[in-house]
N, C-alpha and C. Protein backbone atom coordinates (compact mmCIF):
# COMPACT_ATOMS: atom_id res chain seq x y z
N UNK A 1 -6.19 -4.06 16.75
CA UNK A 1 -6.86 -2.98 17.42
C UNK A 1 -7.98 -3.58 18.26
N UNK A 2 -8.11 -3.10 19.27
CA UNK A 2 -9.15 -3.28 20.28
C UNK A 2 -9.74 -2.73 20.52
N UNK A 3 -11.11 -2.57 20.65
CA UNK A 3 -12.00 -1.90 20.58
C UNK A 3 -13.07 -1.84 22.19
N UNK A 4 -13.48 -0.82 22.57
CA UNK A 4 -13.99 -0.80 23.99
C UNK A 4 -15.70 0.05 23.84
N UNK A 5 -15.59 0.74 22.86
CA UNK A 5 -16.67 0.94 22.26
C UNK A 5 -18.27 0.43 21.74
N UNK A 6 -18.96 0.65 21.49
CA UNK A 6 -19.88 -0.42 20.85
C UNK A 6 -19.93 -1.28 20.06
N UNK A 7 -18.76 -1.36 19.22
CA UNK A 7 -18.22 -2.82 18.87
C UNK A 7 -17.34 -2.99 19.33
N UNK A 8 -17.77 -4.28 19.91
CA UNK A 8 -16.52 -5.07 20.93
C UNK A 8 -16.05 -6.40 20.42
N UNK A 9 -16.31 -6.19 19.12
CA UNK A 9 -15.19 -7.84 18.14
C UNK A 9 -13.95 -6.85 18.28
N UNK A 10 -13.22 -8.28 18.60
CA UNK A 10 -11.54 -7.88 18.16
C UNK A 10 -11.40 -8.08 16.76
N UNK A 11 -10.88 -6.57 16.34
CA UNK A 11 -10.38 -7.29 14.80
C UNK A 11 -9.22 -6.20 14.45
N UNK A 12 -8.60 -6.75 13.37
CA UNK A 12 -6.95 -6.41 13.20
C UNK A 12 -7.65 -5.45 12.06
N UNK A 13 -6.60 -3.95 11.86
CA UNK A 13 -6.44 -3.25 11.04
C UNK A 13 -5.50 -3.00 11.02
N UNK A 14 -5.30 -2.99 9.72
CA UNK A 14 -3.42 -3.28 8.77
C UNK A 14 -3.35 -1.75 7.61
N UNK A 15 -1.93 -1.34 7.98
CA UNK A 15 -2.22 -0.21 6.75
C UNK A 15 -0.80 0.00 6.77
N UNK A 16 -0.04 -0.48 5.34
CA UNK A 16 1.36 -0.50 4.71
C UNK A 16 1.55 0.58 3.73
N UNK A 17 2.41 1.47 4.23
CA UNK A 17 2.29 2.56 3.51
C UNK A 17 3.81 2.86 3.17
N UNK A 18 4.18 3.30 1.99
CA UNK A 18 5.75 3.49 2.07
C UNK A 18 6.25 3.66 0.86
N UNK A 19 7.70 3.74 1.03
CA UNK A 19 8.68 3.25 -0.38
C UNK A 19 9.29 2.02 -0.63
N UNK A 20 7.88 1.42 -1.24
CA UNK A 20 8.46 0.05 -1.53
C UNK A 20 9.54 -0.58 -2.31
N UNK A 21 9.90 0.58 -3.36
CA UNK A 21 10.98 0.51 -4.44
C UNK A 21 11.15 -0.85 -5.45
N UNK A 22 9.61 -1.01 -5.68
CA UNK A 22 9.38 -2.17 -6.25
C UNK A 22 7.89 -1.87 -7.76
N UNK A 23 8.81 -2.32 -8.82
CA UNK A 23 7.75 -1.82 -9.82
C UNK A 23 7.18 -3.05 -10.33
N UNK A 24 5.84 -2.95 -11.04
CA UNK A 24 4.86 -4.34 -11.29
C UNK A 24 4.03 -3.42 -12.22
N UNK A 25 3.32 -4.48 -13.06
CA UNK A 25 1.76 -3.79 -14.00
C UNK A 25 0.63 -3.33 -13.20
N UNK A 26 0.57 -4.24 -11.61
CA UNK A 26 -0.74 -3.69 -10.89
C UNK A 26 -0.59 -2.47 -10.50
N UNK A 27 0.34 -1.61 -10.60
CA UNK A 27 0.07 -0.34 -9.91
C UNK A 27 0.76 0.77 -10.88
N UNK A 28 1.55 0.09 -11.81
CA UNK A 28 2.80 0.91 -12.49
C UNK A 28 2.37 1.27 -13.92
N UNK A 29 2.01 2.69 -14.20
CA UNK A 29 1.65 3.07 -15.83
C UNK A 29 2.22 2.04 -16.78
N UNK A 30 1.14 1.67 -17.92
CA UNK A 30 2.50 0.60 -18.94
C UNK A 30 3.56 1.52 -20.00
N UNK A 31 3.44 2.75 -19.78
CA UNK A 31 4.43 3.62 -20.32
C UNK A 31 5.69 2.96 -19.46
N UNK A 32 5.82 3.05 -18.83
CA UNK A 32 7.04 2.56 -17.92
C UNK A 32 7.32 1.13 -17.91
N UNK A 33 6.73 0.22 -19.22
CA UNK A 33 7.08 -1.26 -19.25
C UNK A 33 8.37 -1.66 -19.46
N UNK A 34 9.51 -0.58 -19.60
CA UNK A 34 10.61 -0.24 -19.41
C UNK A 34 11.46 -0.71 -18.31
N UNK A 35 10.86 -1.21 -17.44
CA UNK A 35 11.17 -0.84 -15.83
C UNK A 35 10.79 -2.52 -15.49
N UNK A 36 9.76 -3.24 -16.00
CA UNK A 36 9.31 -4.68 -15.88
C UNK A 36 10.46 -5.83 -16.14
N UNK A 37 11.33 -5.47 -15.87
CA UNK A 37 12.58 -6.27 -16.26
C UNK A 37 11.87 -7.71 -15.35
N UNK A 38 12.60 -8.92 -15.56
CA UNK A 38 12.18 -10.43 -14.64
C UNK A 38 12.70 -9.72 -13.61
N UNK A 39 13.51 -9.44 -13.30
CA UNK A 39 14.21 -9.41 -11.75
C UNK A 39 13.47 -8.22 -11.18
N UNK A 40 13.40 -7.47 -12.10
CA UNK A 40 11.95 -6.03 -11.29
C UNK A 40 10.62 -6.79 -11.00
N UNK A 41 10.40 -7.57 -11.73
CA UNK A 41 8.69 -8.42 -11.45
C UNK A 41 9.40 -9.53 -10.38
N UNK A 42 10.37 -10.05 -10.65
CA UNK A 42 10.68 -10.98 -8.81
C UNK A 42 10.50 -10.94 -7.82
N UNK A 43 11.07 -9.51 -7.41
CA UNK A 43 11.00 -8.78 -6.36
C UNK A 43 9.89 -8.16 -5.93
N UNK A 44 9.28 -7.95 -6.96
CA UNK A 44 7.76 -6.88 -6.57
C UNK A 44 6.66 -8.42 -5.97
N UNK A 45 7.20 -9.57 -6.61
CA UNK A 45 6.34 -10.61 -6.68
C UNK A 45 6.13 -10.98 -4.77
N UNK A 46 7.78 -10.74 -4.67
CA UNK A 46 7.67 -10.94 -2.67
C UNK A 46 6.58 -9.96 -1.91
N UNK A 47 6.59 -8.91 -2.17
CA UNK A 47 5.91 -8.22 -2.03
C UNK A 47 4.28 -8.17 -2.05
N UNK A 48 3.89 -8.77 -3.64
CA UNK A 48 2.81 -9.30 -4.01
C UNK A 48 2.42 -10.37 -3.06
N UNK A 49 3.01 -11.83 -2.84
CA UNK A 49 2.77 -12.83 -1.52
C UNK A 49 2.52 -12.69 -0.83
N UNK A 50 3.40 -11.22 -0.06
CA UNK A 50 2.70 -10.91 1.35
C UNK A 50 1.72 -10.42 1.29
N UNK A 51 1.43 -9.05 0.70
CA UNK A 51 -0.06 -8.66 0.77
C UNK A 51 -1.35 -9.48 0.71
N UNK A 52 -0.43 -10.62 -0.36
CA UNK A 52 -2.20 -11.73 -0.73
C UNK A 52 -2.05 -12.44 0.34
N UNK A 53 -1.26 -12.68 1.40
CA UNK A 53 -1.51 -13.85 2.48
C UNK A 53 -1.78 -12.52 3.89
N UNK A 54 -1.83 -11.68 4.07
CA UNK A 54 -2.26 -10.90 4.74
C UNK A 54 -3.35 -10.16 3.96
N UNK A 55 -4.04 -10.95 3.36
CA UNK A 55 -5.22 -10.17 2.58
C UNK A 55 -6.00 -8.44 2.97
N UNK A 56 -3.85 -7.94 2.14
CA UNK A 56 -4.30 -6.22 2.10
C UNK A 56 -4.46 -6.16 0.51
N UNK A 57 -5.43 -4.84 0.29
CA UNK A 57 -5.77 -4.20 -0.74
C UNK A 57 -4.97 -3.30 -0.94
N UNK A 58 -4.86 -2.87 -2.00
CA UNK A 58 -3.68 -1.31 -2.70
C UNK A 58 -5.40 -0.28 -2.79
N UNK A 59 -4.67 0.43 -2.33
CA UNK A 59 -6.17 1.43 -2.30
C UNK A 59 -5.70 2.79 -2.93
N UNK A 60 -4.33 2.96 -3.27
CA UNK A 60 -3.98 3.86 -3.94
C UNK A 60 -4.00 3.69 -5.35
N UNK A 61 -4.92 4.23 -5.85
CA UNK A 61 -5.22 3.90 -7.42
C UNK A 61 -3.76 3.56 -8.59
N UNK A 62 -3.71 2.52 -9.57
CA UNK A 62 -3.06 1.88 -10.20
C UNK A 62 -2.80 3.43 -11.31
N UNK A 63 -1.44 3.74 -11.44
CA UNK A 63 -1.54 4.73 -12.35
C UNK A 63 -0.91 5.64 -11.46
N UNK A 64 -1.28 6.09 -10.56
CA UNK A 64 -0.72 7.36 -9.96
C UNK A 64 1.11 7.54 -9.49
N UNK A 65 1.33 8.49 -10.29
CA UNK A 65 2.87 8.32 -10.31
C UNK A 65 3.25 8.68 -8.73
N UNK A 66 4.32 8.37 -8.30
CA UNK A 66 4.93 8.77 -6.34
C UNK A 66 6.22 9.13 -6.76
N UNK A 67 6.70 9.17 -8.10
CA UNK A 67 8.32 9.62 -7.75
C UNK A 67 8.69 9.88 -9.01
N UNK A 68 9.16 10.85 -8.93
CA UNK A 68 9.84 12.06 -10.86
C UNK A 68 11.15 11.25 -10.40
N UNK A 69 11.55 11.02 -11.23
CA UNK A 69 13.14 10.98 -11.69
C UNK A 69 13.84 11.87 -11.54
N UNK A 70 14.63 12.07 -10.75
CA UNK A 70 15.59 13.75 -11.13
C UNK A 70 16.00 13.54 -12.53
N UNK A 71 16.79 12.83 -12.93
CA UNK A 71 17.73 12.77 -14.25
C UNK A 71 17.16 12.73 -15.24
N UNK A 72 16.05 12.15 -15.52
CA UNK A 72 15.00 11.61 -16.57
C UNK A 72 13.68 12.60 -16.83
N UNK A 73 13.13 12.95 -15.58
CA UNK A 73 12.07 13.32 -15.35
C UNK A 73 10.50 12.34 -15.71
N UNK A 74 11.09 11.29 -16.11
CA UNK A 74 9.89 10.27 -15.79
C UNK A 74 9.47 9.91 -14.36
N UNK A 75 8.19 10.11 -14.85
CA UNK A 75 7.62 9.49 -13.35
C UNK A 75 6.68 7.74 -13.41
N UNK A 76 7.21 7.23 -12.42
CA UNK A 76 7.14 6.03 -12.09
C UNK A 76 6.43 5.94 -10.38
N UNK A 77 5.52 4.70 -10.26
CA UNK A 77 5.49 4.05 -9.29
C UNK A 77 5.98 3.55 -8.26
N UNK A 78 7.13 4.30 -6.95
CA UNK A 78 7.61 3.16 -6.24
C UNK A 78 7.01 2.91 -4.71
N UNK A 79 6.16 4.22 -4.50
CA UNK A 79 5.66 4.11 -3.04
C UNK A 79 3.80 3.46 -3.32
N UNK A 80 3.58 3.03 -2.55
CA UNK A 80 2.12 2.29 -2.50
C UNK A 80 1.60 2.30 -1.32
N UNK A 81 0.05 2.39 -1.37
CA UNK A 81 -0.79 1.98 0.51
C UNK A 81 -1.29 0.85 0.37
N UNK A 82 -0.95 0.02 0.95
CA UNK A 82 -1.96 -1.44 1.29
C UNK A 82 -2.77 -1.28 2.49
N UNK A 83 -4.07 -1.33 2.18
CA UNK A 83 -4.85 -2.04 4.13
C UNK A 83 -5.40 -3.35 3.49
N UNK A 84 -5.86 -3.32 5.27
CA UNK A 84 -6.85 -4.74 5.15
C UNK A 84 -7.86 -4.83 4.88
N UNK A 85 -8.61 -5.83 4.61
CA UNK A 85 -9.79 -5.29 4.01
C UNK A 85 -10.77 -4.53 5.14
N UNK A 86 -10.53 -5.30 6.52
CA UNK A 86 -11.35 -4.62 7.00
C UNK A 86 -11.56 -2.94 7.38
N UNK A 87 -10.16 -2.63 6.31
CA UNK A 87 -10.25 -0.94 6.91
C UNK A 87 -9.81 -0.28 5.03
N UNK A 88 -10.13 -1.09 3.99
CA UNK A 88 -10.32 -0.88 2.77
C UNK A 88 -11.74 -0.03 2.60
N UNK A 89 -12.57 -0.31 3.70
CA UNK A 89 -13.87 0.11 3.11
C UNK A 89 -13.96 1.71 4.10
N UNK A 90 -13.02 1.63 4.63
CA UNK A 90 -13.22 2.99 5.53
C UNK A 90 -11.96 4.02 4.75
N UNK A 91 -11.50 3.86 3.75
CA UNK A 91 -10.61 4.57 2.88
C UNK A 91 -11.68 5.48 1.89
N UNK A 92 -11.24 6.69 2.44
CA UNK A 92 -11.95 7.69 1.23
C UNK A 92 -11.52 8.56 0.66
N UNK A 93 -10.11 8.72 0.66
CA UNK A 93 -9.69 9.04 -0.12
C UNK A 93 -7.92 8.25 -0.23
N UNK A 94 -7.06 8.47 -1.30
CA UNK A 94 -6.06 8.74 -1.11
C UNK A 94 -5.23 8.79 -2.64
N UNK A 95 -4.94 9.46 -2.63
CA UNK A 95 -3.97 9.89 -3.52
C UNK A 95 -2.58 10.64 -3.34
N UNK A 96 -1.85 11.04 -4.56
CA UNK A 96 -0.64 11.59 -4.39
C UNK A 96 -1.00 13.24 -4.56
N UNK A 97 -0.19 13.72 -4.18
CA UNK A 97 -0.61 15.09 -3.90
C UNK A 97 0.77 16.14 -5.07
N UNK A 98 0.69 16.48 -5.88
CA UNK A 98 2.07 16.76 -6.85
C UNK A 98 1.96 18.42 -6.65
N UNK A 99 0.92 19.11 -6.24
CA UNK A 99 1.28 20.55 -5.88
C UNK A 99 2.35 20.24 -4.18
N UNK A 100 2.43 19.24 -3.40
CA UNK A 100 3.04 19.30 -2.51
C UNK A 100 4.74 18.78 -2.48
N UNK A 101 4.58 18.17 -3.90
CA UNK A 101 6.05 18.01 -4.19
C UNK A 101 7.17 18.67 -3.68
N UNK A 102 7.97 18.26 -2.58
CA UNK A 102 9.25 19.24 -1.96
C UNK A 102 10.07 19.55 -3.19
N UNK A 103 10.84 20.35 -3.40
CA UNK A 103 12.07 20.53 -3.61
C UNK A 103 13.25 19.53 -3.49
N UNK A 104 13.78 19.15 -4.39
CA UNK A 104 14.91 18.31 -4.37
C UNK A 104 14.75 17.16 -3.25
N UNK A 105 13.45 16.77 -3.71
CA UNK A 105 12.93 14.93 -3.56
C UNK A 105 12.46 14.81 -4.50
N UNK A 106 12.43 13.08 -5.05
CA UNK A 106 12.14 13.15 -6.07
C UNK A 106 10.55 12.08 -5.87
N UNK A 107 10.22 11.71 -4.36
CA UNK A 107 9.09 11.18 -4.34
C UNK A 107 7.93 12.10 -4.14
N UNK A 108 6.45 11.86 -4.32
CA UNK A 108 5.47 12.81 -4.28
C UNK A 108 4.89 12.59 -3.25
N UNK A 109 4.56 13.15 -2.43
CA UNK A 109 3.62 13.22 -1.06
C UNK A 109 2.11 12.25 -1.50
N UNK A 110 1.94 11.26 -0.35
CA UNK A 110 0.51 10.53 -0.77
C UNK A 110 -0.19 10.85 0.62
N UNK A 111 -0.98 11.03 0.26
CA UNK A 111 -2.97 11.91 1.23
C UNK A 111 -3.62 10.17 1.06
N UNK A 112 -3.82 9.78 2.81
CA UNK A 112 -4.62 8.57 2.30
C UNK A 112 -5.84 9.17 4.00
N UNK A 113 -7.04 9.06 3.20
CA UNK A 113 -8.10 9.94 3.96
C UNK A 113 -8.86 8.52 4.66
N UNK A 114 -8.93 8.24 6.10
CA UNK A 114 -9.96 7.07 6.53
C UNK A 114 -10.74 7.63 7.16
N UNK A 115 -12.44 7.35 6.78
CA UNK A 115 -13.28 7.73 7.57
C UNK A 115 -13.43 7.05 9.18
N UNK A 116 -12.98 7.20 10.32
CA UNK A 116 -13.13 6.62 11.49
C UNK A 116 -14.28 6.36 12.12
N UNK A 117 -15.18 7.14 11.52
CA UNK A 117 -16.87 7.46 12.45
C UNK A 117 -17.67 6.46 11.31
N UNK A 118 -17.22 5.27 10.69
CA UNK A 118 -17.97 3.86 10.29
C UNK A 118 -18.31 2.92 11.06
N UNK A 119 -19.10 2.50 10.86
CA UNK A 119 -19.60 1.41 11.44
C UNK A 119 -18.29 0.40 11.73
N UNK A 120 -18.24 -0.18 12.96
CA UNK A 120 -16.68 -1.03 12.43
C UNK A 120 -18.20 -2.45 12.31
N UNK A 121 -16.46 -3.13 11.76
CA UNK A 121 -17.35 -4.23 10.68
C UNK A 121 -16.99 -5.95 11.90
N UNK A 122 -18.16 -6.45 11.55
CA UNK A 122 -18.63 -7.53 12.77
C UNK A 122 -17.76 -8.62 12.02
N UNK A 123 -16.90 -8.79 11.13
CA UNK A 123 -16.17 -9.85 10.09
C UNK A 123 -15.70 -10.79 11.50
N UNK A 124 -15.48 -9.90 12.34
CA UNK A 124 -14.08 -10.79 13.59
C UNK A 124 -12.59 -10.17 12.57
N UNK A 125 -11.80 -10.54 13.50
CA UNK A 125 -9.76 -10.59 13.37
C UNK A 125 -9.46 -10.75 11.65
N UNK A 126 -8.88 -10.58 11.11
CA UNK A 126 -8.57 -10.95 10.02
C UNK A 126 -7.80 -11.97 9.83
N UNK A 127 -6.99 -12.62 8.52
CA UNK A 127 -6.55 -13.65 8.64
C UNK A 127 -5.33 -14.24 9.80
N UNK A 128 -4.74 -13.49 10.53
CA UNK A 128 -4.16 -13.56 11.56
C UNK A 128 -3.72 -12.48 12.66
N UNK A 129 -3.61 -12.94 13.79
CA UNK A 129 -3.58 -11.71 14.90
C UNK A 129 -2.11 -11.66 15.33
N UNK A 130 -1.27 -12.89 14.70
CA UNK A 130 0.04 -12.41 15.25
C UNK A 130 0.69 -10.96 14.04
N UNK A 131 1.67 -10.93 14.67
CA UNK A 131 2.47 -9.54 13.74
C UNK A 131 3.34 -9.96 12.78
N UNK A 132 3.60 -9.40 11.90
CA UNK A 132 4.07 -10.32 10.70
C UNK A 132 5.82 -9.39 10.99
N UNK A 133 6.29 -10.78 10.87
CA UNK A 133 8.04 -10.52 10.99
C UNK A 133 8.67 -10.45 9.99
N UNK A 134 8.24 -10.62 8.96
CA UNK A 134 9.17 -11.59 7.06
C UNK A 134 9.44 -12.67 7.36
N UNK A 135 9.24 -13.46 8.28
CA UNK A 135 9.82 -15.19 8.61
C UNK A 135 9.37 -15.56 7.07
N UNK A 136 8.12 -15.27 6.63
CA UNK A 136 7.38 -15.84 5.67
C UNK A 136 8.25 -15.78 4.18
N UNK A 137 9.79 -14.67 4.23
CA UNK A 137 10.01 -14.16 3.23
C UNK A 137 11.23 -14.53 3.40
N UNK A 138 11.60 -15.48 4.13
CA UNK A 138 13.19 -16.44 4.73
C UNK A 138 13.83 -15.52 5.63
N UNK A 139 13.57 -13.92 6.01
CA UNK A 139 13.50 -12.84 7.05
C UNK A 139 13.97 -13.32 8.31
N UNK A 140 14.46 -12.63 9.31
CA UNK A 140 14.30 -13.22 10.63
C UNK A 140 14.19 -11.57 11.20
């Protein structure tokens, strides 16, 4: 992001939001240690790499379920928000929203609130300004 405003550092803001379909202990109730199989923690682990080498934060609190089971009706962890840090501190809210639950989905709507009218922060770019492809993840 570029900025033309009264702060005029270039600096990158990152915000990964989605269905990652990947379960782990950092974000996933341990009721559901069920679900921690090796090959479920493998996969979440790729996942884990990238965020720590694009140093994003999970700002959606650890615990909050995103998806009922139709069949089961357990609810589990599979969607998550990552930013960067430099736009971690402008997050004020976000959570899952379960009165907005559709009908015959079985993921829960997530509310992630950024205050825009902050100070932006003088850090400079974050750890890199190119765009991340998955090269890093054997990806092309």
């Amino acid at each position: 992001m570029h900025s033309s405003g009264p702060c005029r550092v270039e600096s990158l803001h990152m915000l990964w939001l989605g269905n990652f379909n990947r379960h782990h202990p950092m974000w996933d109730e341990s009721c559901n240690a069920h679900l921690l199989m090796w090959t479920n923690l493998d996969k979440a682990q790729l996942l884990i790499d990238a965020i720590t080498k694009l140093d994003l934060h999970m700002v959606l609190p650890k615990g909050l379920p995103t998806m009922c089971a139709m069949a089961t009706g357990n609810h589990t962890r599979l969607d998550n928000v990552f930013a960067s840090s430099m736009l971690t501190d402008t997050v004020t809210r976000c959570s899952m929203v379960l009165e907005e639950h559709p009908v015959r989905s079985d993921h829960i709507p997530i509310t992630t609130w950024i205050d825009v009218n902050q100070p932006c922060d003088q850090r400079g770019p974050g750890p890199t300004t190119e765009p991340w492809t998955g090269r890093s993840l054997g990806r092309s």
